[in-house]
C-alpha atoms as a PDB file:
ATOM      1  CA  UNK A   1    -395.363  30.309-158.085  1.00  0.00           C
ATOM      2  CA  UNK A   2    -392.515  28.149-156.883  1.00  0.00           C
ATOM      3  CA  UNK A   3    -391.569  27.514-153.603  1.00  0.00           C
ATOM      4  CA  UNK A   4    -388.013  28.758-151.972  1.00  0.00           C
ATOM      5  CA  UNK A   5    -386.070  26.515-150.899  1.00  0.00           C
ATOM      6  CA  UNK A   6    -383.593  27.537-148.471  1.00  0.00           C
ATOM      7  CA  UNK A   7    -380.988  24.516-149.637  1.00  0.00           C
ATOM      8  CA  UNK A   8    -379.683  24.770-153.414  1.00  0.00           C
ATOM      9  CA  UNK A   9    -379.820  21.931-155.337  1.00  0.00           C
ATOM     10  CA  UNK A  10    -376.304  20.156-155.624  1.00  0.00           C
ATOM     11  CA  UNK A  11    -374.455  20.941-158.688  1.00  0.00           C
ATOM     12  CA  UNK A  12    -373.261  19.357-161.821  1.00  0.00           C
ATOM     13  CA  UNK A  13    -369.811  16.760-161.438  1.00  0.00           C
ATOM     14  CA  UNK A  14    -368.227  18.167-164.559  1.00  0.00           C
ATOM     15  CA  UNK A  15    -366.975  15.913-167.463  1.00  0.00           C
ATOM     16  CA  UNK A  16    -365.121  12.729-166.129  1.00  0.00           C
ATOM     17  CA  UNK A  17    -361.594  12.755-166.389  1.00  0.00           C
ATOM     18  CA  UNK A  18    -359.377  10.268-167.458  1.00  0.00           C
ATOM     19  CA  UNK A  19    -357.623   8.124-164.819  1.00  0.00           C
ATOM     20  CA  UNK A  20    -353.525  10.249-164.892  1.00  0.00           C
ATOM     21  CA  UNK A  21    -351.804   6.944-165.219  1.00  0.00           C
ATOM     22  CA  UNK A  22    -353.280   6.370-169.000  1.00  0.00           C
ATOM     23  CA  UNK A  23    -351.252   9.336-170.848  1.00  0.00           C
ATOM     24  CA  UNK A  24    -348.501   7.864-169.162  1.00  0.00           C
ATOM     25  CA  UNK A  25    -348.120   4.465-170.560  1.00  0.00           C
ATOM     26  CA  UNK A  26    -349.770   5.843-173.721  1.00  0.00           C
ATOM     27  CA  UNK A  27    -346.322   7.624-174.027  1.00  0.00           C
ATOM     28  CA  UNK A  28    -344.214   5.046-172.787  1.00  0.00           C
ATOM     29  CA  UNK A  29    -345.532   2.007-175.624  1.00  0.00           C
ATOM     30  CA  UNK A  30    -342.804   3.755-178.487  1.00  0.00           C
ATOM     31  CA  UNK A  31    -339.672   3.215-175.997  1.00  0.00           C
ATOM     32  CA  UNK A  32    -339.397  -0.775-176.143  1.00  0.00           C
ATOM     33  CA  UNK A  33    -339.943  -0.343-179.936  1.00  0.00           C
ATOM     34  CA  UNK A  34    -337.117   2.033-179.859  1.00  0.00           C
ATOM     35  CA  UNK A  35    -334.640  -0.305-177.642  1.00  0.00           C
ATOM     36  CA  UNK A  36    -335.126  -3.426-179.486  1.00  0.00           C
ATOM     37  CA  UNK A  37    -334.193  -1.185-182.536  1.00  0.00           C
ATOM     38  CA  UNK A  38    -331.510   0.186-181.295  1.00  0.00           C
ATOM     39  CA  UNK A  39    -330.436  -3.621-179.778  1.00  0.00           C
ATOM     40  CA  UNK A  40    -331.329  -5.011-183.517  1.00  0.00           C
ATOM     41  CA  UNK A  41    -328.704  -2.640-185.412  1.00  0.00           C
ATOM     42  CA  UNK A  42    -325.942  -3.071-183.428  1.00  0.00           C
ATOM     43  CA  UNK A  43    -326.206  -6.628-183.510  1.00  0.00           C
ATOM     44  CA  UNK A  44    -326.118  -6.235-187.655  1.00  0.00           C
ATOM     45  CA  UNK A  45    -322.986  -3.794-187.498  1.00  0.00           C
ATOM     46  CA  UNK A  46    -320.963  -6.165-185.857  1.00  0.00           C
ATOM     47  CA  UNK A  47    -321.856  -9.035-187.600  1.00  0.00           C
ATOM     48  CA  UNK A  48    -321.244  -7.136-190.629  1.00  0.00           C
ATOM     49  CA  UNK A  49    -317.363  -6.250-189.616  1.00  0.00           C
ATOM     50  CA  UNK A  50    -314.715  -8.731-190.383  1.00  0.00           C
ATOM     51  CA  UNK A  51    -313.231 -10.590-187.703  1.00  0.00           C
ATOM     52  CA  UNK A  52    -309.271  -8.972-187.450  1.00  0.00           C
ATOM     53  CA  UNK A  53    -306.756 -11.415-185.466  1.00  0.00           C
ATOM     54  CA  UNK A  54    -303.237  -9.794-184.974  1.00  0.00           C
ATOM     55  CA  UNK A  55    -301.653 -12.466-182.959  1.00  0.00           C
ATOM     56  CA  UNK A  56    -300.933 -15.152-185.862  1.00  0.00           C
ATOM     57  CA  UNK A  57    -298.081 -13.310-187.669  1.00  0.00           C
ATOM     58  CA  UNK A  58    -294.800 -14.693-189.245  1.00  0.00           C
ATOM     59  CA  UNK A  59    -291.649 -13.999-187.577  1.00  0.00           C
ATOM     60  CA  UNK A  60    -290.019 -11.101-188.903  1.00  0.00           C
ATOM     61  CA  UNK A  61    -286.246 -11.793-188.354  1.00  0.00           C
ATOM     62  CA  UNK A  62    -284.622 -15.413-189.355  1.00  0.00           C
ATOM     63  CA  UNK A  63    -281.676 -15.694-187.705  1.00  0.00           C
ATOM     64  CA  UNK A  64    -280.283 -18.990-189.455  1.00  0.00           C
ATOM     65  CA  UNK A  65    -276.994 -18.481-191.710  1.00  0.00           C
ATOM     66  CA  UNK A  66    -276.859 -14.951-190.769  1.00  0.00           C
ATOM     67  CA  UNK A  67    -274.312 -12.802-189.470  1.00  0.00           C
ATOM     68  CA  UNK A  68    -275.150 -10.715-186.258  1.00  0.00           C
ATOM     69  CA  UNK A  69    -272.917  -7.791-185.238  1.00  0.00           C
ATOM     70  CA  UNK A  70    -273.759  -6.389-181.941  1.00  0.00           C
ATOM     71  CA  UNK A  71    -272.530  -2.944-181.280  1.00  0.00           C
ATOM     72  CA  UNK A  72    -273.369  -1.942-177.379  1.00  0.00           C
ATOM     73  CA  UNK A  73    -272.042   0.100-174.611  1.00  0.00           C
ATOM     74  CA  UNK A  74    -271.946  -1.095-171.367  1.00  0.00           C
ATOM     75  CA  UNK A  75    -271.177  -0.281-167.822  1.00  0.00           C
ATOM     76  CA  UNK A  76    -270.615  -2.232-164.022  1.00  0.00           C
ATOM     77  CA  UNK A  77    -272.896  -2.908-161.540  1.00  0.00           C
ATOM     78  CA  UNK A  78    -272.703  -3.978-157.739  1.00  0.00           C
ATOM     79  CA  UNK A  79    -269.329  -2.425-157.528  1.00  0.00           C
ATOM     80  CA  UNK A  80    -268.909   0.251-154.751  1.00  0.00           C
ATOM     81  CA  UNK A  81    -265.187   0.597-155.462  1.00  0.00           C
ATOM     82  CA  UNK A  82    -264.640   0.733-159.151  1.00  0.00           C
ATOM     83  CA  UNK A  83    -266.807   2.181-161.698  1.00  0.00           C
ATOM     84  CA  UNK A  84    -266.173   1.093-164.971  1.00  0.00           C
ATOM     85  CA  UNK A  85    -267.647   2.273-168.561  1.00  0.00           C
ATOM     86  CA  UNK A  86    -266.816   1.122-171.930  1.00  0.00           C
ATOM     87  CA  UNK A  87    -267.844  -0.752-175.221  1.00  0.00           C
ATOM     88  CA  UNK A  88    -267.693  -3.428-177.559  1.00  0.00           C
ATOM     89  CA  UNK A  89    -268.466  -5.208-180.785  1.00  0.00           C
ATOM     90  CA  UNK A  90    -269.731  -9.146-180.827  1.00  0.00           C
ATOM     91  CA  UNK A  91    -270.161 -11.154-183.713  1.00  0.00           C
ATOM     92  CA  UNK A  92    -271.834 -14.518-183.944  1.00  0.00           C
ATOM     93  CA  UNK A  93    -272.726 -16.612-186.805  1.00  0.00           C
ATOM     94  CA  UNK A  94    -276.256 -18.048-186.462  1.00  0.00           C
ATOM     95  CA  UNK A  95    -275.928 -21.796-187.817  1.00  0.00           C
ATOM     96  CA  UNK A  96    -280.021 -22.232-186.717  1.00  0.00           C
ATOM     97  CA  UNK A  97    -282.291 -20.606-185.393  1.00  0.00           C
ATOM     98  CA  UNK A  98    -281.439 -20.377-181.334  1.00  0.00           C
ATOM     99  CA  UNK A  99    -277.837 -21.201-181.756  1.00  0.00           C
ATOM    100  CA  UNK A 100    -274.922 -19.221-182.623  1.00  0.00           C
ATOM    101  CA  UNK A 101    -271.335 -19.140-181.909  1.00  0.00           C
ATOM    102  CA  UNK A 102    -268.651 -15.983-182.467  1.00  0.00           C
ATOM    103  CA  UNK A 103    -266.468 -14.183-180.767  1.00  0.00           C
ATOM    104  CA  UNK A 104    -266.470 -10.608-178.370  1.00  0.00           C
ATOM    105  CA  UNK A 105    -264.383  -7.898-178.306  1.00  0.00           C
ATOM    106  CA  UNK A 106    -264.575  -5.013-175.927  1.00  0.00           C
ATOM    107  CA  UNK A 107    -262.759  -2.011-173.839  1.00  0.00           C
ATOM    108  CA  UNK A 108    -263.013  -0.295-170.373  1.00  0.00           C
ATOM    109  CA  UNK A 109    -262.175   2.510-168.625  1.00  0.00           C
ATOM    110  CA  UNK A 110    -261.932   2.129-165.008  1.00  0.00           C
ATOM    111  CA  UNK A 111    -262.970   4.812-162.151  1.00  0.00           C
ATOM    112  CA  UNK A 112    -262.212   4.866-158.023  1.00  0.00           C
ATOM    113  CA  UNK A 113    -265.044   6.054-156.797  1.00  0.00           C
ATOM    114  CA  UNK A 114    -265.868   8.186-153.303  1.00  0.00           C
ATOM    115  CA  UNK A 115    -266.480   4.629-151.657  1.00  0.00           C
ATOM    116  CA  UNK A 116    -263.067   3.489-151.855  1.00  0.00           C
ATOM    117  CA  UNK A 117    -260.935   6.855-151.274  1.00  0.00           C
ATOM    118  CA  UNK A 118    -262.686   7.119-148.024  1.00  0.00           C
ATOM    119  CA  UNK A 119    -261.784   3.465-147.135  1.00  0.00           C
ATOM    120  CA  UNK A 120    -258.121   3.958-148.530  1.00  0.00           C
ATOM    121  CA  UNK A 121    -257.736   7.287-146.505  1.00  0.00           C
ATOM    122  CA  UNK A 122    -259.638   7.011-142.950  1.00  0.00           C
ATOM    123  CA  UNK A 123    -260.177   3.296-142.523  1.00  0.00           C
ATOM    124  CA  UNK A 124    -256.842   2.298-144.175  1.00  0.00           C
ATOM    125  CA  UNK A 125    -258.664  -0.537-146.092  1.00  0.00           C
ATOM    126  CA  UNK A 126    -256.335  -2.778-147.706  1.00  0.00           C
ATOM    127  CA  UNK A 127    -258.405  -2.986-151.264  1.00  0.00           C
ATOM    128  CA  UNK A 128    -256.954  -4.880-154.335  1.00  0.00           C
ATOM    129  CA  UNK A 129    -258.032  -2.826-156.843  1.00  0.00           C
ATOM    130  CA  UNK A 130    -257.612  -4.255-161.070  1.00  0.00           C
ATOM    131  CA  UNK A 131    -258.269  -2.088-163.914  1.00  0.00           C
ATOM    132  CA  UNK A 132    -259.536  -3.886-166.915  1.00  0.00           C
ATOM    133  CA  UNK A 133    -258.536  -2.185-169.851  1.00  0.00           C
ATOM    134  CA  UNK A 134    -259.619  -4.119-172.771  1.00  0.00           C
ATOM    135  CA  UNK A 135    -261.411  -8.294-173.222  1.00  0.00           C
ATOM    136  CA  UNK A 136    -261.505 -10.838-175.542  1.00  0.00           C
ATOM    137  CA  UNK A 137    -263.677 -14.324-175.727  1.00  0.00           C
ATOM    138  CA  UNK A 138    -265.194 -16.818-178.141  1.00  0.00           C
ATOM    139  CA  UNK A 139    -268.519 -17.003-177.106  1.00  0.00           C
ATOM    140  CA  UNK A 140    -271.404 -19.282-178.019  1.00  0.00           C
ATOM    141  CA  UNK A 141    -275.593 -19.175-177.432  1.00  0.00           C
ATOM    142  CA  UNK A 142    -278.355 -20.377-177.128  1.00  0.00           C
ATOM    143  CA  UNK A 143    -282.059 -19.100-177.310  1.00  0.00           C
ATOM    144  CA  UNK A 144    -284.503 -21.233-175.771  1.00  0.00           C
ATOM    145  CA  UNK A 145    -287.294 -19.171-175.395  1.00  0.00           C
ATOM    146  CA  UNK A 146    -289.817 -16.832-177.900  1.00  0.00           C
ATOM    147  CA  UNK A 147    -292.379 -15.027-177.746  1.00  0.00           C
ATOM    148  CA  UNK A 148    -294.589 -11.967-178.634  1.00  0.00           C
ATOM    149  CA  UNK A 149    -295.946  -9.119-176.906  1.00  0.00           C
ATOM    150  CA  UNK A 150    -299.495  -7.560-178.095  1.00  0.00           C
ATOM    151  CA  UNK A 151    -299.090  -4.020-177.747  1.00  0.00           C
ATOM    152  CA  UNK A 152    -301.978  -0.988-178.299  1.00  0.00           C
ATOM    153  CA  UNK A 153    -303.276  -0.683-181.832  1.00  0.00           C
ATOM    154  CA  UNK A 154    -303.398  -4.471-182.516  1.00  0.00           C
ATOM    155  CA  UNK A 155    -299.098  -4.203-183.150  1.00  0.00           C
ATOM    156  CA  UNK A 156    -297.055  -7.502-182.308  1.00  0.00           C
ATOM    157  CA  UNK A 157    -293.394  -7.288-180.773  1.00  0.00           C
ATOM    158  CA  UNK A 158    -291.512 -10.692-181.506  1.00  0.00           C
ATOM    159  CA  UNK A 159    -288.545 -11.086-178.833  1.00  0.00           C
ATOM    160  CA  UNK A 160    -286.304 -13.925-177.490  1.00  0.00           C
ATOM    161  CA  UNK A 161    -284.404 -14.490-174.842  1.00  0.00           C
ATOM    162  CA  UNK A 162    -280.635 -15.908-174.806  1.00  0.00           C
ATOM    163  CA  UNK A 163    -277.934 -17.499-172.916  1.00  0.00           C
ATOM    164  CA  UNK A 164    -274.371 -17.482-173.858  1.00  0.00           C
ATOM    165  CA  UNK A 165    -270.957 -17.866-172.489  1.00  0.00           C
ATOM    166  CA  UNK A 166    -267.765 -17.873-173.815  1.00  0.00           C
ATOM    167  CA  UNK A 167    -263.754 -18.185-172.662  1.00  0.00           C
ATOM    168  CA  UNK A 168    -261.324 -15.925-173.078  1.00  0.00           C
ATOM    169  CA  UNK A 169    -258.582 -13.294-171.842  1.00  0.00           C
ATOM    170  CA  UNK A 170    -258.454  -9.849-170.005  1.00  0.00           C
ATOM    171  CA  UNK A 171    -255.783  -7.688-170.197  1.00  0.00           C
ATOM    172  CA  UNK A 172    -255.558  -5.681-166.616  1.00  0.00           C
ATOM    173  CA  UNK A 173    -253.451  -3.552-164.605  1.00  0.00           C
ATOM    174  CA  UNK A 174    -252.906  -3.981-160.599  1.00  0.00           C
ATOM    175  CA  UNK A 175    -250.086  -3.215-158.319  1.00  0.00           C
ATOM    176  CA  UNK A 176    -248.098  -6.058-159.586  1.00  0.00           C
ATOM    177  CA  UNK A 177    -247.880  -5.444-163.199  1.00  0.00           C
ATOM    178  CA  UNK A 178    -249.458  -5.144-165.901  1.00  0.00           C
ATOM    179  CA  UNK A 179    -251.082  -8.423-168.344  1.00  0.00           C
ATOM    180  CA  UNK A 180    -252.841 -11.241-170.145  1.00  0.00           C
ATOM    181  CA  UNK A 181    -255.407 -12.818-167.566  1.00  0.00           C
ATOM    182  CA  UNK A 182    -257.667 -15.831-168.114  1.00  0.00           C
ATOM    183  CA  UNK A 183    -261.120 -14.955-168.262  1.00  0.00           C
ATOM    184  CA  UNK A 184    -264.670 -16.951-168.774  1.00  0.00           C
ATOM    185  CA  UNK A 185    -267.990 -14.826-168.970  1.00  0.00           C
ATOM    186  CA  UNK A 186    -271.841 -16.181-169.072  1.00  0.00           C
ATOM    187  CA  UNK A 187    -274.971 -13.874-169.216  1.00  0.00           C
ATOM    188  CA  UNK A 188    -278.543 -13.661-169.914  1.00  0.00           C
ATOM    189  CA  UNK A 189    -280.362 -11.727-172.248  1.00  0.00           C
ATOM    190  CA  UNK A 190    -283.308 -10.013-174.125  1.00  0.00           C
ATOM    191  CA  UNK A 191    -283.998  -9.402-178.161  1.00  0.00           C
ATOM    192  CA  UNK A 192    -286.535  -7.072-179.631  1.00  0.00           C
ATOM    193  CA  UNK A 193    -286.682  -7.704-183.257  1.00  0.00           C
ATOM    194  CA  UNK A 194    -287.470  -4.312-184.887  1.00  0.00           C
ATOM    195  CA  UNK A 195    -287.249  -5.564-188.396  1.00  0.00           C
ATOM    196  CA  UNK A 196    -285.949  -8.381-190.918  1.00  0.00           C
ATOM    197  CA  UNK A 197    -282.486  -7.205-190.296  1.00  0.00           C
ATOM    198  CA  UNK A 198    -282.451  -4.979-186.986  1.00  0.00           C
ATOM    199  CA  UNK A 199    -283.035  -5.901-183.357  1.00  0.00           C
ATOM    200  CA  UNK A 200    -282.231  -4.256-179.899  1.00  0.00           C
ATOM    201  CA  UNK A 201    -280.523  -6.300-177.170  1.00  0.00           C
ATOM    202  CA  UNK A 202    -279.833  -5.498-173.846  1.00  0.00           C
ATOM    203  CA  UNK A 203    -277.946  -8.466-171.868  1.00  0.00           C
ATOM    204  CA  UNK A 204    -276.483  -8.663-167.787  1.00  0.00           C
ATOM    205  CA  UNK A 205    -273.413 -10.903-167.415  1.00  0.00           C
ATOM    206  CA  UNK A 206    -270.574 -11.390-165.231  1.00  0.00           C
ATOM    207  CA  UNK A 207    -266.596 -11.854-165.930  1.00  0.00           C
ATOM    208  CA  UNK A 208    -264.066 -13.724-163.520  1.00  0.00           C
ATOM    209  CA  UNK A 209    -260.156 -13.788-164.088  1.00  0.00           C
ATOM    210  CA  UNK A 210    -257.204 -14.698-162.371  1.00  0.00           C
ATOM    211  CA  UNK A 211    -255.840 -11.784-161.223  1.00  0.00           C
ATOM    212  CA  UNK A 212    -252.242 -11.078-160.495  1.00  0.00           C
ATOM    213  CA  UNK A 213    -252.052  -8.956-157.380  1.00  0.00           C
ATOM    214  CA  UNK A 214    -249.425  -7.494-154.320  1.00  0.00           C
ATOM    215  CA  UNK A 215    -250.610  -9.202-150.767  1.00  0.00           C
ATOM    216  CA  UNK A 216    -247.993  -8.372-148.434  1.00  0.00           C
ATOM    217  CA  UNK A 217    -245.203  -7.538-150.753  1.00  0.00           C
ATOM    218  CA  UNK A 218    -245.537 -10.955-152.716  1.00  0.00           C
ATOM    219  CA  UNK A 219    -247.644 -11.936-155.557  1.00  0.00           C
ATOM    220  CA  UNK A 220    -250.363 -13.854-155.565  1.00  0.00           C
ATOM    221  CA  UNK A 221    -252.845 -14.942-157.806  1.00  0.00           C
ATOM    222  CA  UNK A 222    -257.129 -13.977-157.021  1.00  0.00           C
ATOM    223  CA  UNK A 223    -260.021 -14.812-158.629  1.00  0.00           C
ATOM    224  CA  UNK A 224    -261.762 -11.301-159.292  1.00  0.00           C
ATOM    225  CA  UNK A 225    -264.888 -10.172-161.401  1.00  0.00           C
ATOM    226  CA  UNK A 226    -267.609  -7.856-161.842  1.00  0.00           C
ATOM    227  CA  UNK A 227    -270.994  -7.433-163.027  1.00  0.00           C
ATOM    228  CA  UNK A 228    -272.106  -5.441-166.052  1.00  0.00           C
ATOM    229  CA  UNK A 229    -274.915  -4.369-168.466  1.00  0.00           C
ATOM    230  CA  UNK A 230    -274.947  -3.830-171.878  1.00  0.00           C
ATOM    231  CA  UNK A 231    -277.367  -2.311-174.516  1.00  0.00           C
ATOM    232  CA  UNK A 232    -276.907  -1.632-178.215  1.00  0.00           C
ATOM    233  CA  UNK A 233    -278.664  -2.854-181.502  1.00  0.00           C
ATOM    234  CA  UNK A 234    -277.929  -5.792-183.547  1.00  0.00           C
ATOM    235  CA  UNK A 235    -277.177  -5.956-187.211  1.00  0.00           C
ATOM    236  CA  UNK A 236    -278.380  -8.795-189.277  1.00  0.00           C
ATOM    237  CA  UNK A 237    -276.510  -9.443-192.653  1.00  0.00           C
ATOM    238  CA  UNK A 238    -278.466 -11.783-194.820  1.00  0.00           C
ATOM    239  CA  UNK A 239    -277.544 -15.444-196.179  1.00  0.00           C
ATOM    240  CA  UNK A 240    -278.526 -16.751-199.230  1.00  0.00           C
ATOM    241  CA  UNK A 241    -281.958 -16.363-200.729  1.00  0.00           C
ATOM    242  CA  UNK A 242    -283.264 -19.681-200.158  1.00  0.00           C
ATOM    243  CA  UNK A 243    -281.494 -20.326-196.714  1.00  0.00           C
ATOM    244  CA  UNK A 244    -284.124 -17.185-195.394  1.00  0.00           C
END
């Protein structure tokens, strides 16, 4: 017969577990195999893709021996009096690259504008208005500076910029008559060659004439001027084959 004890005997532990940490790292050895992969065939794709440089391209429009025939409207600026809109057709001869020499011919229509009725009627303003009608100059330029603009999708736009001036005559129209004026003009300006034979200019310039006007019942002669802008596109007629 056995004796009772009044205390039961401790227990079994159980199997021993695994420490938690080691399923873990056991899952965590396959992701620096993966990265260094990963790491490994981009490397190869991009040493495997050819090396594309946009920026060394030829320039697509020779100007020398060429005719240019610029076709732009224009319009005044800085003028609170007199608006004045119009046109005109240049052409230069290109005898090299960055120099050219030709001749300008344009037309205006001239505008009073709110400005100067108000200063006519209550301040009694005593403005000498003119009223260029049409201008003519021989003009010659210069482009000292080129360049190239990269723009999205690896695409190159070749420009220059020019300065020209040129003398010539105005014919006008002011309180004392109507006639031939003097006139020299100078500007600055931009070229965006869109092909072999087209570009698109846009140029800011300034006239000044001698100007024929009524100051106190007599006439007198004034230097007057204006600012404008013009825009248009530029036509490029080729030279000879082996000039190009």
């Amino acid at each position: 017969m056995r004796p009772e004890s009044w205390f039961p005997a401790p227990g079994s532990q159980g199997v021993a577990r695994l420490p938690i940490g080691s399923h873990l790292v056991r899952a965590m050895r396959p992701l620096p195999l993966c990265i260094t992969a990963c790491l490994l065939a981009s490397f190869t794709a991009r040493a495997q893709e050819p090396d594309e440089i946009a920026a060394v391209q030829k320039r697509p429009l020779r100007q020398a021996k060429r005719l240019e025939l610029w076709g732009y409207g224009e319009m005044s600026i800085a003028d609170p009096y007199l608006q004045r809109w119009g046109g005109g057709l240049r052409g230069m001869y290109h005898l090299r690259e960055g120099l050219s020499v030709g001749l300008d011919v344009s037309g205006l229509g001239t505008w009073r504008t709110q400005d100067l009725v108000i200063a006519k009627r209550e301040l009694h303003a005593r403005i000498l208005e003119s009223h260029q009608q049409a201008a003519f100059a021989g003009m010659v330029s210069i482009a000292p500076l080129y360049g190239k603009v990269a723009l999205p999708g690896d695409a190159l736009v070749h420009f220059e910029t020019f300065l020209d001036a040129g003398l010539g005559g105005v014919l006008t129209e002011t309180d004392a008559g109507r006639g031939l004026r003097p006139m020299v003009t100078a500007g600055i300006g931009q070229r965006l060659f869109l092909g072999e034979s087209l570009a698109l200019t846009a140029r800011v310039g300034g006239e000044l004439y001698a100007e024929r006007v009524l100051v106190d019942g007599q006439r007198q002669t004034h230097a007057m001027g204006f600012w404008t802008v013009q825009f248009g596109l530029s036509w490029y007629f080729p030279g000879q084959k082996e000039d190009r």
